[in-house]
PDB file of N, CA and C in Angstrom:
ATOM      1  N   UNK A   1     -42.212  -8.007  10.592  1.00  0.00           N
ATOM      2  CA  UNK A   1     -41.225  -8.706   9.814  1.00  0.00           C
ATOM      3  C   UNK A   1     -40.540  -7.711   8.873  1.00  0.00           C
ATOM      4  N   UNK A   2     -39.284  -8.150   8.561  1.00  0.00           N
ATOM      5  CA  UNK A   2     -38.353  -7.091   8.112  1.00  0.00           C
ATOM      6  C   UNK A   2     -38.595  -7.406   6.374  1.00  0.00           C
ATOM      7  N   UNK A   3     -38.716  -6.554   5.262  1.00  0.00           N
ATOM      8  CA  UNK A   3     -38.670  -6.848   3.853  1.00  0.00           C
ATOM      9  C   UNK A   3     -36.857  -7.298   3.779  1.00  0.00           C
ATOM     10  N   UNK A   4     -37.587  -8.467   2.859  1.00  0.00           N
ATOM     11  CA  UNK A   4     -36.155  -9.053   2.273  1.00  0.00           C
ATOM     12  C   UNK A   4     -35.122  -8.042   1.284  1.00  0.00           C
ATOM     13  N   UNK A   5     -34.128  -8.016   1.392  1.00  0.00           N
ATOM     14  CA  UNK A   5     -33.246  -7.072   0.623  1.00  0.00           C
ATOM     15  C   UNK A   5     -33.268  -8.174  -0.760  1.00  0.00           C
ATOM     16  N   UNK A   6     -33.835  -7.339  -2.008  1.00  0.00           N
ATOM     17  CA  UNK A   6     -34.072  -8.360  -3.091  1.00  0.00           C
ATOM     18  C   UNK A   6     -33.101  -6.951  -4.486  1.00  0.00           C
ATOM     19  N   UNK A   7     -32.623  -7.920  -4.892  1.00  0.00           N
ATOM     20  CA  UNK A   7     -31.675  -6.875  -5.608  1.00  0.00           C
ATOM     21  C   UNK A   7     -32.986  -6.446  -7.061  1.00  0.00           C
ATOM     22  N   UNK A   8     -33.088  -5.599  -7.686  1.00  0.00           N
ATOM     23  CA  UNK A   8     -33.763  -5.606  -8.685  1.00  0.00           C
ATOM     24  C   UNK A   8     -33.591  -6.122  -9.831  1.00  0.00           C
ATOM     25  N   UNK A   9     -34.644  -6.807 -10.795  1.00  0.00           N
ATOM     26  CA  UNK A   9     -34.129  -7.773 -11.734  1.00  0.00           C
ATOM     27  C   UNK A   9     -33.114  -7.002 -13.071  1.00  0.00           C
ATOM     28  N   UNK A  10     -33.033  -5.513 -12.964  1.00  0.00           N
ATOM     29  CA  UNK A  10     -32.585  -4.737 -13.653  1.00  0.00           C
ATOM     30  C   UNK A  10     -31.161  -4.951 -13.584  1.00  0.00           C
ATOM     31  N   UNK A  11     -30.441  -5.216 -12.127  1.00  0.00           N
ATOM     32  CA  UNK A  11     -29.202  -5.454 -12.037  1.00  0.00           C
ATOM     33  C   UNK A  11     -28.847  -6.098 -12.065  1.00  0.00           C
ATOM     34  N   UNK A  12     -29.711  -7.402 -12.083  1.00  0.00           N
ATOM     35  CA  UNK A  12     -29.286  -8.660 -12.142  1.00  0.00           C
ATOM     36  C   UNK A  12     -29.338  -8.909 -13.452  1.00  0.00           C
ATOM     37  N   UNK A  13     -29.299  -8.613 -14.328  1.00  0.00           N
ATOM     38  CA  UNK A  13     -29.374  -8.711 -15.595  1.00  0.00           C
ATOM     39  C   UNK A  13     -28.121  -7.858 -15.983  1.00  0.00           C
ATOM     40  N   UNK A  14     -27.528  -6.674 -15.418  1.00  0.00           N
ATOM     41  CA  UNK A  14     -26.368  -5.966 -15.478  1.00  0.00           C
ATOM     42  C   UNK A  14     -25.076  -6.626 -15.192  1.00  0.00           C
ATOM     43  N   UNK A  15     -25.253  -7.418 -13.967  1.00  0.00           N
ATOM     44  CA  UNK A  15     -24.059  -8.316 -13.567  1.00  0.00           C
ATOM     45  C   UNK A  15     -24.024  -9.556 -14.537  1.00  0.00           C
ATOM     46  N   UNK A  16     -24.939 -10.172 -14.980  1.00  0.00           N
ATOM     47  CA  UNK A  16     -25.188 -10.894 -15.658  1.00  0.00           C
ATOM     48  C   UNK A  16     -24.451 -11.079 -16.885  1.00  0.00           C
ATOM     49  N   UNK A  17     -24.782  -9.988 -17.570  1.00  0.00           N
ATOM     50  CA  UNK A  17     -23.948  -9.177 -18.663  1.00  0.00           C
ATOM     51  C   UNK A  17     -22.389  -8.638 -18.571  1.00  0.00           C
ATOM     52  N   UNK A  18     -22.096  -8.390 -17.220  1.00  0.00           N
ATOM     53  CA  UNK A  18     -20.720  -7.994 -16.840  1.00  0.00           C
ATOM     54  C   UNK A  18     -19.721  -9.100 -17.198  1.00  0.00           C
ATOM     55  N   UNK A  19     -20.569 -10.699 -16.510  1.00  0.00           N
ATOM     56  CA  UNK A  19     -19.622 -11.456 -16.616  1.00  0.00           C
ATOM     57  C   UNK A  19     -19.629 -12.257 -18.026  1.00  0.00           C
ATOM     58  N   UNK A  20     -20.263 -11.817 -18.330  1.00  0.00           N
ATOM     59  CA  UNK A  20     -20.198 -12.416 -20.249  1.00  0.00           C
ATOM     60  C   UNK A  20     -19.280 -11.734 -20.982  1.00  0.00           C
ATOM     61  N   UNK A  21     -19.226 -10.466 -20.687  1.00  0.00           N
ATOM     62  CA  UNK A  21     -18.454  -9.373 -20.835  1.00  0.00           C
ATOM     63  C   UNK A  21     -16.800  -9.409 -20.618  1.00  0.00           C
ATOM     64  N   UNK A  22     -17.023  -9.643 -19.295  1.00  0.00           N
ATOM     65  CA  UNK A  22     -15.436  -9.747 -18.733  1.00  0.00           C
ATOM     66  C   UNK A  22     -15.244 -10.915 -18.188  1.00  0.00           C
ATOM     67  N   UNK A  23     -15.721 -12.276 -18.468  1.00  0.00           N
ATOM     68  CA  UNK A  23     -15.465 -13.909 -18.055  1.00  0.00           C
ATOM     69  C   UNK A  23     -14.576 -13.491 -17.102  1.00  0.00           C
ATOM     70  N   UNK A  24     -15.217 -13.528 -16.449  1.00  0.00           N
ATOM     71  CA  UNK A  24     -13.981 -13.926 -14.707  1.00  0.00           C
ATOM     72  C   UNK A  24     -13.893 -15.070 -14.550  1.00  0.00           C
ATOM     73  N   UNK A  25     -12.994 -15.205 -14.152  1.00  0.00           N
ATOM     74  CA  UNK A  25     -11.975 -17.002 -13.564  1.00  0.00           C
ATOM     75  C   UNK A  25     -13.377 -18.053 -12.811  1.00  0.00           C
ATOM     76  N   UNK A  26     -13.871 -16.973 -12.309  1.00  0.00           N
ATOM     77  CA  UNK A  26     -15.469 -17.802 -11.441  1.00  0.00           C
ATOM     78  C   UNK A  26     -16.477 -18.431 -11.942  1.00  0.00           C
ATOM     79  N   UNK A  27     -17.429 -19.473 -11.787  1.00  0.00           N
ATOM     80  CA  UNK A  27     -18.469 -19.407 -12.489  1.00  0.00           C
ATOM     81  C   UNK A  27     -19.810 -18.270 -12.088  1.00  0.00           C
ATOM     82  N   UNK A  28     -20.453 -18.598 -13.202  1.00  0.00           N
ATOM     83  CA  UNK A  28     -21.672 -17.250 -12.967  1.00  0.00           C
ATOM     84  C   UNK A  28     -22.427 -17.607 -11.792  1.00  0.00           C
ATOM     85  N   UNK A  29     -22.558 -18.219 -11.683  1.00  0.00           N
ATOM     86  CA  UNK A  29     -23.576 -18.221 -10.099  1.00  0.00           C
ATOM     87  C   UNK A  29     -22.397 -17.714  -8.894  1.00  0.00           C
ATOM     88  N   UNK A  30     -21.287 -17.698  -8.780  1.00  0.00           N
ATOM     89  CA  UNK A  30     -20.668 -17.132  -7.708  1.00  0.00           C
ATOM     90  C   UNK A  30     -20.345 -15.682  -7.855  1.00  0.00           C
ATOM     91  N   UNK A  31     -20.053 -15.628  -9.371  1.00  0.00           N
ATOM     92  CA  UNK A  31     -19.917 -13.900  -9.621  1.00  0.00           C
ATOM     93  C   UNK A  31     -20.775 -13.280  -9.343  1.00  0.00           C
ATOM     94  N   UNK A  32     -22.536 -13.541  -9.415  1.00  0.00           N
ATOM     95  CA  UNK A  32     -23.742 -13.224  -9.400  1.00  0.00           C
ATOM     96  C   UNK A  32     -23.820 -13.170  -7.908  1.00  0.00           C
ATOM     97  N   UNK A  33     -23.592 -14.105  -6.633  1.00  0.00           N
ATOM     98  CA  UNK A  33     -24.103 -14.095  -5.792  1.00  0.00           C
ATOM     99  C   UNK A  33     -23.283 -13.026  -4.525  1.00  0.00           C
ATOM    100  N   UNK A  34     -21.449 -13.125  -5.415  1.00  0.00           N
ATOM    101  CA  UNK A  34     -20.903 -12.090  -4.801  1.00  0.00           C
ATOM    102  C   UNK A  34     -21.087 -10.731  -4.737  1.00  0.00           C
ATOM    103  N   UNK A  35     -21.691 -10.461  -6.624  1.00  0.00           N
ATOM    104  CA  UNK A  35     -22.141  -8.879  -6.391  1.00  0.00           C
ATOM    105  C   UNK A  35     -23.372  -8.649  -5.961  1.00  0.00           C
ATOM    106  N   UNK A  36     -24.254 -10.056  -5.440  1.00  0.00           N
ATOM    107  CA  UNK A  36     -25.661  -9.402  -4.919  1.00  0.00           C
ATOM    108  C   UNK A  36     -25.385  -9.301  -3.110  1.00  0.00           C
ATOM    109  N   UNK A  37     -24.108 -10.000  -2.997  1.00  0.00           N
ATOM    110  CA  UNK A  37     -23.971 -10.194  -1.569  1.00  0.00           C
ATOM    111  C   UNK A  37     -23.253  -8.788  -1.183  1.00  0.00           C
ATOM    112  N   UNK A  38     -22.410  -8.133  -2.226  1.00  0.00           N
ATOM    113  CA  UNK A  38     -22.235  -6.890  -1.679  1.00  0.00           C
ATOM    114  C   UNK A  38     -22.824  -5.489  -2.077  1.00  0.00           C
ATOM    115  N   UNK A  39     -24.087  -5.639  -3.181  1.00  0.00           N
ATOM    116  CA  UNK A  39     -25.222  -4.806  -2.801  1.00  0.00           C
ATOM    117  C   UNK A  39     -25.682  -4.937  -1.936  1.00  0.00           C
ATOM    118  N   UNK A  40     -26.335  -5.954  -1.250  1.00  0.00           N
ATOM    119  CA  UNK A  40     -26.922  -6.253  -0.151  1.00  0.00           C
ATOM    120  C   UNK A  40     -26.517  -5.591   1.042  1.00  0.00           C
ATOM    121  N   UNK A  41     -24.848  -5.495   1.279  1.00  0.00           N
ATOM    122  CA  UNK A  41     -24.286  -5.283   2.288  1.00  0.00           C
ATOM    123  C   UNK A  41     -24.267  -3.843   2.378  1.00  0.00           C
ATOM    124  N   UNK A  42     -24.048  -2.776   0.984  1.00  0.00           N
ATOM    125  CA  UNK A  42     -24.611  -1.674   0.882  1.00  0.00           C
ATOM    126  C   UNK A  42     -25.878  -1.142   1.251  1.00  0.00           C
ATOM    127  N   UNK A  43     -26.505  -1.654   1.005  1.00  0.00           N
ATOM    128  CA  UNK A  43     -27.854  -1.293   1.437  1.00  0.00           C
ATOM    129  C   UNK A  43     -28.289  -1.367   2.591  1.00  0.00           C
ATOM    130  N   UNK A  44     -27.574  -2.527   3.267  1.00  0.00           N
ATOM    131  CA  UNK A  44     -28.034  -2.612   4.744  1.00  0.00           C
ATOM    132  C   UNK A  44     -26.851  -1.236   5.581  1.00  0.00           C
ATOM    133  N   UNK A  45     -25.744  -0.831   5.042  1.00  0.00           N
ATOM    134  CA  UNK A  45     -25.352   0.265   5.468  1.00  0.00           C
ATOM    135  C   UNK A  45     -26.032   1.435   5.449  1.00  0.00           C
ATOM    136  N   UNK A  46     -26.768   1.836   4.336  1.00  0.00           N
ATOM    137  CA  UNK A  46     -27.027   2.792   3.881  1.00  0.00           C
ATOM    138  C   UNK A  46     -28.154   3.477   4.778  1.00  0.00           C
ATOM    139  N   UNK A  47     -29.048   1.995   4.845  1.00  0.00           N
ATOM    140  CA  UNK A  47     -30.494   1.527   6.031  1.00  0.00           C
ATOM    141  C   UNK A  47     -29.546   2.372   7.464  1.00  0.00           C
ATOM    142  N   UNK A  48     -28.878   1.390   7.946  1.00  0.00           N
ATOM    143  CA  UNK A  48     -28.144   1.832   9.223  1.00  0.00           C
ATOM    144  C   UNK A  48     -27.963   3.501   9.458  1.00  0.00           C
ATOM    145  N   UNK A  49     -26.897   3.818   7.912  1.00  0.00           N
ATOM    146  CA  UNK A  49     -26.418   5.496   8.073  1.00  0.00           C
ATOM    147  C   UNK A  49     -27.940   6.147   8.227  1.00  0.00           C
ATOM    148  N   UNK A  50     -29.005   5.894   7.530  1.00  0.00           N
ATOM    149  CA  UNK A  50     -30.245   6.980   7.593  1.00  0.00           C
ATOM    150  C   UNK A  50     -30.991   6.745   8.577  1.00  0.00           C
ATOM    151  N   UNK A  51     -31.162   5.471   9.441  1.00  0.00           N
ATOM    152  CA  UNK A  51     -31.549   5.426  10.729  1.00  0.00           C
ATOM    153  C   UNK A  51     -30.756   6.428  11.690  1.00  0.00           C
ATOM    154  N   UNK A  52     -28.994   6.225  11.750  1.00  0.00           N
ATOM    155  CA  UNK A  52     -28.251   7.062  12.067  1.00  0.00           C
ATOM    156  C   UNK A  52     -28.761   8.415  12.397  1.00  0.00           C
ATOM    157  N   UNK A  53     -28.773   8.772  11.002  1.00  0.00           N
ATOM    158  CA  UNK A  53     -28.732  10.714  10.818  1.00  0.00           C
ATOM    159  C   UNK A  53     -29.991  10.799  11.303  1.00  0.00           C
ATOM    160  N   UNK A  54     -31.055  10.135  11.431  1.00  0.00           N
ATOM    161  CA  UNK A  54     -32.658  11.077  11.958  1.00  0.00           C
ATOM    162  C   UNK A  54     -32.673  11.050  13.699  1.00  0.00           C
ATOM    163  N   UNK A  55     -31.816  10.127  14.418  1.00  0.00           N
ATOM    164  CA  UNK A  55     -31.526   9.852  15.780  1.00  0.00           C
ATOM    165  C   UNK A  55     -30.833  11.468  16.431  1.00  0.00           C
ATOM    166  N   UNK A  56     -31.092  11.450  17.467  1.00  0.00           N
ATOM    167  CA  UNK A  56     -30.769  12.511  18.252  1.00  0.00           C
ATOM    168  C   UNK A  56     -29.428  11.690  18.994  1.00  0.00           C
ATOM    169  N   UNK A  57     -28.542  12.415  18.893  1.00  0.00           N
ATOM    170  CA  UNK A  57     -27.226  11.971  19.371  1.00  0.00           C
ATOM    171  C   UNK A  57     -26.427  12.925  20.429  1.00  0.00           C
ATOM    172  N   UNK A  58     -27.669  14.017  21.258  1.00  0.00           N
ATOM    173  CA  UNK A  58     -26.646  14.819  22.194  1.00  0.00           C
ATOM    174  C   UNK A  58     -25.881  15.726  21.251  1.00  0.00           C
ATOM    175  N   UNK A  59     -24.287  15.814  21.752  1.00  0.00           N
ATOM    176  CA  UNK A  59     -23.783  16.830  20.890  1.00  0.00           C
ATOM    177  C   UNK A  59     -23.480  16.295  20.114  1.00  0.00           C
ATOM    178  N   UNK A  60     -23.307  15.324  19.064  1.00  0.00           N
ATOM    179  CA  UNK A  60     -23.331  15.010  18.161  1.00  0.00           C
ATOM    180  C   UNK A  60     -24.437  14.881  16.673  1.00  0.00           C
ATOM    181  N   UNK A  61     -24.473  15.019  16.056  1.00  0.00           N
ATOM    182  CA  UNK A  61     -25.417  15.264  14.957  1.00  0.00           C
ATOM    183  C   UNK A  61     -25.668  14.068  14.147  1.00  0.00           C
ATOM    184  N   UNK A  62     -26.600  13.889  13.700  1.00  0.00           N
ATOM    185  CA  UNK A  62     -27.048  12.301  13.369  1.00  0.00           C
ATOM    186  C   UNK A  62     -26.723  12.214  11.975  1.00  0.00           C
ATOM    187  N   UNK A  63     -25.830  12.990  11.028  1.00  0.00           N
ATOM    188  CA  UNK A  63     -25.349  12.508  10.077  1.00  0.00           C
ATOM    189  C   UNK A  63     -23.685  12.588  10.288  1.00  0.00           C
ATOM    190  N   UNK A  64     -23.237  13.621  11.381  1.00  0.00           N
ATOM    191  CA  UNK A  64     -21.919  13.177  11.577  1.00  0.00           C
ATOM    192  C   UNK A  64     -21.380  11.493  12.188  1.00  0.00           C
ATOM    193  N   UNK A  65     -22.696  11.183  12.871  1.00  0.00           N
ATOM    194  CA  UNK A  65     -22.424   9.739  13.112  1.00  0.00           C
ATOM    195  C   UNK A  65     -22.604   8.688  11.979  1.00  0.00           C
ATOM    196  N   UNK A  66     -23.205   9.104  10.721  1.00  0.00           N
ATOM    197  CA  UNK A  66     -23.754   8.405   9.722  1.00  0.00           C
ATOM    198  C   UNK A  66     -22.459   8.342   8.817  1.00  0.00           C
ATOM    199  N   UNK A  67     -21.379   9.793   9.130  1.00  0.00           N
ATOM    200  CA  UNK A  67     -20.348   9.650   8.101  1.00  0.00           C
ATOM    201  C   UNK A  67     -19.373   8.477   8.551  1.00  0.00           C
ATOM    202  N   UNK A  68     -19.327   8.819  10.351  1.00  0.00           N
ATOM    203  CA  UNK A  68     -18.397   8.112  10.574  1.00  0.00           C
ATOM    204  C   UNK A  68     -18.433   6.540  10.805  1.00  0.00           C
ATOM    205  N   UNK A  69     -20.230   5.857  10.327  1.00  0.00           N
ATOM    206  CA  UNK A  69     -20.065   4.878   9.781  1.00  0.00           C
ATOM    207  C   UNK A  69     -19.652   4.045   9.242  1.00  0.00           C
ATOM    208  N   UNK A  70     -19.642   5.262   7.948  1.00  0.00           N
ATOM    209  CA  UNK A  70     -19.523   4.867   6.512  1.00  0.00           C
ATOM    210  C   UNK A  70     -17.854   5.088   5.961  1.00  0.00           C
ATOM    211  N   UNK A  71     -17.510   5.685   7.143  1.00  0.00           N
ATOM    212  CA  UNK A  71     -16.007   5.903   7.386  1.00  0.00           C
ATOM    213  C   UNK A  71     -15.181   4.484   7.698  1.00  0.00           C
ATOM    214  N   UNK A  72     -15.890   4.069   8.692  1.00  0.00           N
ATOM    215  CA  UNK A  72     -15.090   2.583   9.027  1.00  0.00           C
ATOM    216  C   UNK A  72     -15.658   1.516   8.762  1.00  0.00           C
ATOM    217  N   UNK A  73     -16.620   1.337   7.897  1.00  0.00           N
ATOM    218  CA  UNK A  73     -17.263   0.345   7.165  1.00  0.00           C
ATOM    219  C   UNK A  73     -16.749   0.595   5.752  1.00  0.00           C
ATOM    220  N   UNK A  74     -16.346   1.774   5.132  1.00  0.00           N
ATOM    221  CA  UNK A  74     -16.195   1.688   3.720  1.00  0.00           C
ATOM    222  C   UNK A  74     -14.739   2.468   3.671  1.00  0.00           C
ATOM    223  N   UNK A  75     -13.976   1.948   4.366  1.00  0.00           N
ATOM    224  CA  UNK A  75     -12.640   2.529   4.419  1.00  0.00           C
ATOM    225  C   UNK A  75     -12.160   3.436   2.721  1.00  0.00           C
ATOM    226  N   UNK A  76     -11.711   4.545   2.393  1.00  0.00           N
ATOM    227  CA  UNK A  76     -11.081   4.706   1.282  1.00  0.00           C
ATOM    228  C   UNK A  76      -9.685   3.579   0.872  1.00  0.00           C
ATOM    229  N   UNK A  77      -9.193   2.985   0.144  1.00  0.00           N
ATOM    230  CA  UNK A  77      -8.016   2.996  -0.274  1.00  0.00           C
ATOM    231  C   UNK A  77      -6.994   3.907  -0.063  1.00  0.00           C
ATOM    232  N   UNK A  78      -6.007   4.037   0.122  1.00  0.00           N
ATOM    233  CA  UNK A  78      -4.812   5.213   0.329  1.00  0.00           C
ATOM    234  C   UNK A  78      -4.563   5.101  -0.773  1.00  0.00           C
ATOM    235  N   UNK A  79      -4.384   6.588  -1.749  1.00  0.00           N
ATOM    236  CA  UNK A  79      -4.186   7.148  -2.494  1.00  0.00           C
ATOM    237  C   UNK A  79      -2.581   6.655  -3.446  1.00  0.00           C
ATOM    238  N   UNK A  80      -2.585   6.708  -4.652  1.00  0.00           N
ATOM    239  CA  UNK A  80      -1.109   6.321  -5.051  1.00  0.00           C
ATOM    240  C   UNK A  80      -0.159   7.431  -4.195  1.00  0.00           C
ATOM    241  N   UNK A  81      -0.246   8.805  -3.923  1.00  0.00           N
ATOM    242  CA  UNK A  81       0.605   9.761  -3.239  1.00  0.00           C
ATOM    243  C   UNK A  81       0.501   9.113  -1.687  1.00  0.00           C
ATOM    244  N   UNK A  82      -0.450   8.717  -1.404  1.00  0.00           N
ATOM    245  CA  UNK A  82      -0.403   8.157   0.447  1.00  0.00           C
ATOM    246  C   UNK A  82       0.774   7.672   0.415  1.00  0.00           C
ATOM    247  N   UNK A  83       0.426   6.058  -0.909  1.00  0.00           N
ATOM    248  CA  UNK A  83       1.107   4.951  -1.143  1.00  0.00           C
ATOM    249  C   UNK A  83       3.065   5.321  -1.123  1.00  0.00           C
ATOM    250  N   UNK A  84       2.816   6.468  -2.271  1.00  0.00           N
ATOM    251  CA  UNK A  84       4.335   6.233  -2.055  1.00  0.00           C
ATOM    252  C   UNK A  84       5.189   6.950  -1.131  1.00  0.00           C
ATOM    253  N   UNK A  85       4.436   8.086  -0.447  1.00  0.00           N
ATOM    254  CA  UNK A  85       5.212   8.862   0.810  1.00  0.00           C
ATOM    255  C   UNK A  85       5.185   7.428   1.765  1.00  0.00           C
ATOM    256  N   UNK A  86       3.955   6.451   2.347  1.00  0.00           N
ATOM    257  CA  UNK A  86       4.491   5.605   3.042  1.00  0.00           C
ATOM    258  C   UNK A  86       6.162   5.002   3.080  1.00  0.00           C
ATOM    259  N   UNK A  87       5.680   4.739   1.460  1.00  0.00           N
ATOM    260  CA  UNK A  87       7.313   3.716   1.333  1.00  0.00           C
ATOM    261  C   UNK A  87       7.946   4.871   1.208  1.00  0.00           C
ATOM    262  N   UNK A  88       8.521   5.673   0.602  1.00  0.00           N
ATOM    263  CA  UNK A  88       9.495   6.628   1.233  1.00  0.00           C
ATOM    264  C   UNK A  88       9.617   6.809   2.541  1.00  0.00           C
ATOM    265  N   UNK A  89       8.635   7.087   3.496  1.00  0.00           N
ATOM    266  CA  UNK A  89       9.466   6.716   5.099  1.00  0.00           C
ATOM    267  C   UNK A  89       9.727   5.843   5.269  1.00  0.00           C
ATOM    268  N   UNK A  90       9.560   4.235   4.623  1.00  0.00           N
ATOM    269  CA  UNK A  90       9.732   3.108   5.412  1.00  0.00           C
ATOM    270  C   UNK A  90      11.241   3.592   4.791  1.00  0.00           C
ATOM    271  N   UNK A  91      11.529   3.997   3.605  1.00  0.00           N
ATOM    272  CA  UNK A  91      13.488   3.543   3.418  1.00  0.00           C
ATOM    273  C   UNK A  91      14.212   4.891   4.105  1.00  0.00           C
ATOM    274  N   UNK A  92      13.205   5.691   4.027  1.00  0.00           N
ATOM    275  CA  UNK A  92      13.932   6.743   5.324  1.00  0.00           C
ATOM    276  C   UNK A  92      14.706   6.179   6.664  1.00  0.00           C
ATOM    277  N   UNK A  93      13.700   5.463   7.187  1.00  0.00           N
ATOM    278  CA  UNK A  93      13.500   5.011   8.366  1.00  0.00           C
ATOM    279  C   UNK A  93      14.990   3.996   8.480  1.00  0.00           C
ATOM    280  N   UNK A  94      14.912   2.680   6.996  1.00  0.00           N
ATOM    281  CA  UNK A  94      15.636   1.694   7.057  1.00  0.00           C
ATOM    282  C   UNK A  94      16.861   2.780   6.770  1.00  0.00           C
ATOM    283  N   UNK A  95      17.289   3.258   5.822  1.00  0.00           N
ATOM    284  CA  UNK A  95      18.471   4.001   5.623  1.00  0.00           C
ATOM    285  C   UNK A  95      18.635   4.895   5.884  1.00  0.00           C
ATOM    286  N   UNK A  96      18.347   5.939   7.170  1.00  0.00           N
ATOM    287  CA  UNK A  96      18.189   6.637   7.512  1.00  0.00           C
ATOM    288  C   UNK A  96      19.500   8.316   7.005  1.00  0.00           C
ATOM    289  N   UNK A  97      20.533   7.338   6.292  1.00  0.00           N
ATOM    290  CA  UNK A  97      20.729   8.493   5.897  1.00  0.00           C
ATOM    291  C   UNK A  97      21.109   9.233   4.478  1.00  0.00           C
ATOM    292  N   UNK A  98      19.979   8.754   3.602  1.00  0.00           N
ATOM    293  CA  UNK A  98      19.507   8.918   1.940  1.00  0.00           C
ATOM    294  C   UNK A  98      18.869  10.222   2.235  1.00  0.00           C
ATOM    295  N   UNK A  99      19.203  11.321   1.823  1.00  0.00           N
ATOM    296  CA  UNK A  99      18.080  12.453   1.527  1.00  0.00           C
ATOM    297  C   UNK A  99      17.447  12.230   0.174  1.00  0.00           C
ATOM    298  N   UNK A 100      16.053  12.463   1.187  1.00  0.00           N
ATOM    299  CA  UNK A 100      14.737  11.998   0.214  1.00  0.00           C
ATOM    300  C   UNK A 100      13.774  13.438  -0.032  1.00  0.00           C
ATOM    301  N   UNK A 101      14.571  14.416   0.660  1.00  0.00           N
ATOM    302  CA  UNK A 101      13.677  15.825   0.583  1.00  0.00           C
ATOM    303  C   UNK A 101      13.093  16.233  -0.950  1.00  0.00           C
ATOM    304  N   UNK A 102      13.677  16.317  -1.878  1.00  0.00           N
ATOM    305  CA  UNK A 102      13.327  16.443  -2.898  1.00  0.00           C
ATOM    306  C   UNK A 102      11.995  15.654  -3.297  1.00  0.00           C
ATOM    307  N   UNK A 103      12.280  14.347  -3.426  1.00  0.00           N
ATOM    308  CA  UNK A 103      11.345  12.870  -3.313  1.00  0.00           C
ATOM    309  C   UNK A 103      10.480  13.413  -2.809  1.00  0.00           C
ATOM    310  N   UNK A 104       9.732  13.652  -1.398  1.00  0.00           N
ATOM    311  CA  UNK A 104       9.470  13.873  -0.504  1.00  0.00           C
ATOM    312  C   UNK A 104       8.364  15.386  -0.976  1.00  0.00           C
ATOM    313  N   UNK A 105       8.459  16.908  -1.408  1.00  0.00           N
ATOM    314  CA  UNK A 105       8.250  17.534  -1.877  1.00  0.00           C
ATOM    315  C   UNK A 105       7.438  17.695  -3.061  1.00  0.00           C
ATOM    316  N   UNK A 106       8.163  17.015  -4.176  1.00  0.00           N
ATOM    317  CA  UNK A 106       7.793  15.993  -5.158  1.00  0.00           C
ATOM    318  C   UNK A 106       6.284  15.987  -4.787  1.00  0.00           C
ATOM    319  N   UNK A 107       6.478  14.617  -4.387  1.00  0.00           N
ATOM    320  CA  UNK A 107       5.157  14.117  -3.716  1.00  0.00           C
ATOM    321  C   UNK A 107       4.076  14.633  -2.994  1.00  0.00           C
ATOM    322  N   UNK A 108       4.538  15.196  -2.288  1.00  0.00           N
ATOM    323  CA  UNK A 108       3.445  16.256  -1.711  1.00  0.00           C
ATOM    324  C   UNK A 108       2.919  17.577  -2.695  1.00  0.00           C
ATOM    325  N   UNK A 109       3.426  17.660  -3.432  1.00  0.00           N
ATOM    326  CA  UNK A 109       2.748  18.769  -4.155  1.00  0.00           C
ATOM    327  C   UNK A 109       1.730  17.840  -5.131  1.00  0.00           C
ATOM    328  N   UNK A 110       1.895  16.570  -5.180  1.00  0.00           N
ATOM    329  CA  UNK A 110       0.768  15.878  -6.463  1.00  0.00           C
ATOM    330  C   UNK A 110      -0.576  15.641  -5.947  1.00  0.00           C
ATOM    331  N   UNK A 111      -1.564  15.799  -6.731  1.00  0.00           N
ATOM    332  CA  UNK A 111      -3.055  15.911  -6.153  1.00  0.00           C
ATOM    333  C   UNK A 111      -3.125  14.518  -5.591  1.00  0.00           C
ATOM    334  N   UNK A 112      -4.332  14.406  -4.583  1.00  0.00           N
ATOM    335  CA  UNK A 112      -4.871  12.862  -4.208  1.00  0.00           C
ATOM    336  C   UNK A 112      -3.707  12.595  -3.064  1.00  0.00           C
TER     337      UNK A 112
END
């Protein structure tokens, strides 16, 4: 039989405090059960990635498969610089004839 994923009473006392803290629109038993539902969901990744990395995978290496887990299970956000070169091609694209090179430059030189 598998041990139950039981959050520790340490954090539950942290979230607890969060929402006293920052009253979210929710009541406390849903704020509570959402952040234990996505520790939970962490952990059972985490379980997965380290089963992952100790597996023999051929030419592949058992933590490169563990990244690319955690790659498409925990997607990054795109960056505010992703964000706004996107929309700069989308009005490239729509007005195709605005020079945006500058814009464009700009942007690519900013970190992230």
């Amino acid at each position: 039989m598998t041990r139950p994923i039981t959050p520790p009473s340490e954090l539950v006392q942290q979230w607890t405090d969060e929402y006293i803290k920052d009253k979210p629109a929710c009541a406390a038993p849903e704020f509570i059960a959402t952040r234990a539902a996505q520790w939970g969901a962490h952990q059972e990744l985490e379980a997965c990635c380290a089963f992952a990395e100790d597996q023999s995978w051929g030419l592949v290496n058992g933590p490169h498969v563990a990244n690319m887990i955690r790659a498409a299970r925990r997607p990054k956000p795109p960056s505010l610089k992703e964000q706004a070169l996107d929309q700069l091609k989308s009005v490239e694209d729509r007005y195709g004839l605005i020079n945006t090179d500058y814009i464009r430059r700009a942007l690519e030189q900013l970190d992230g």
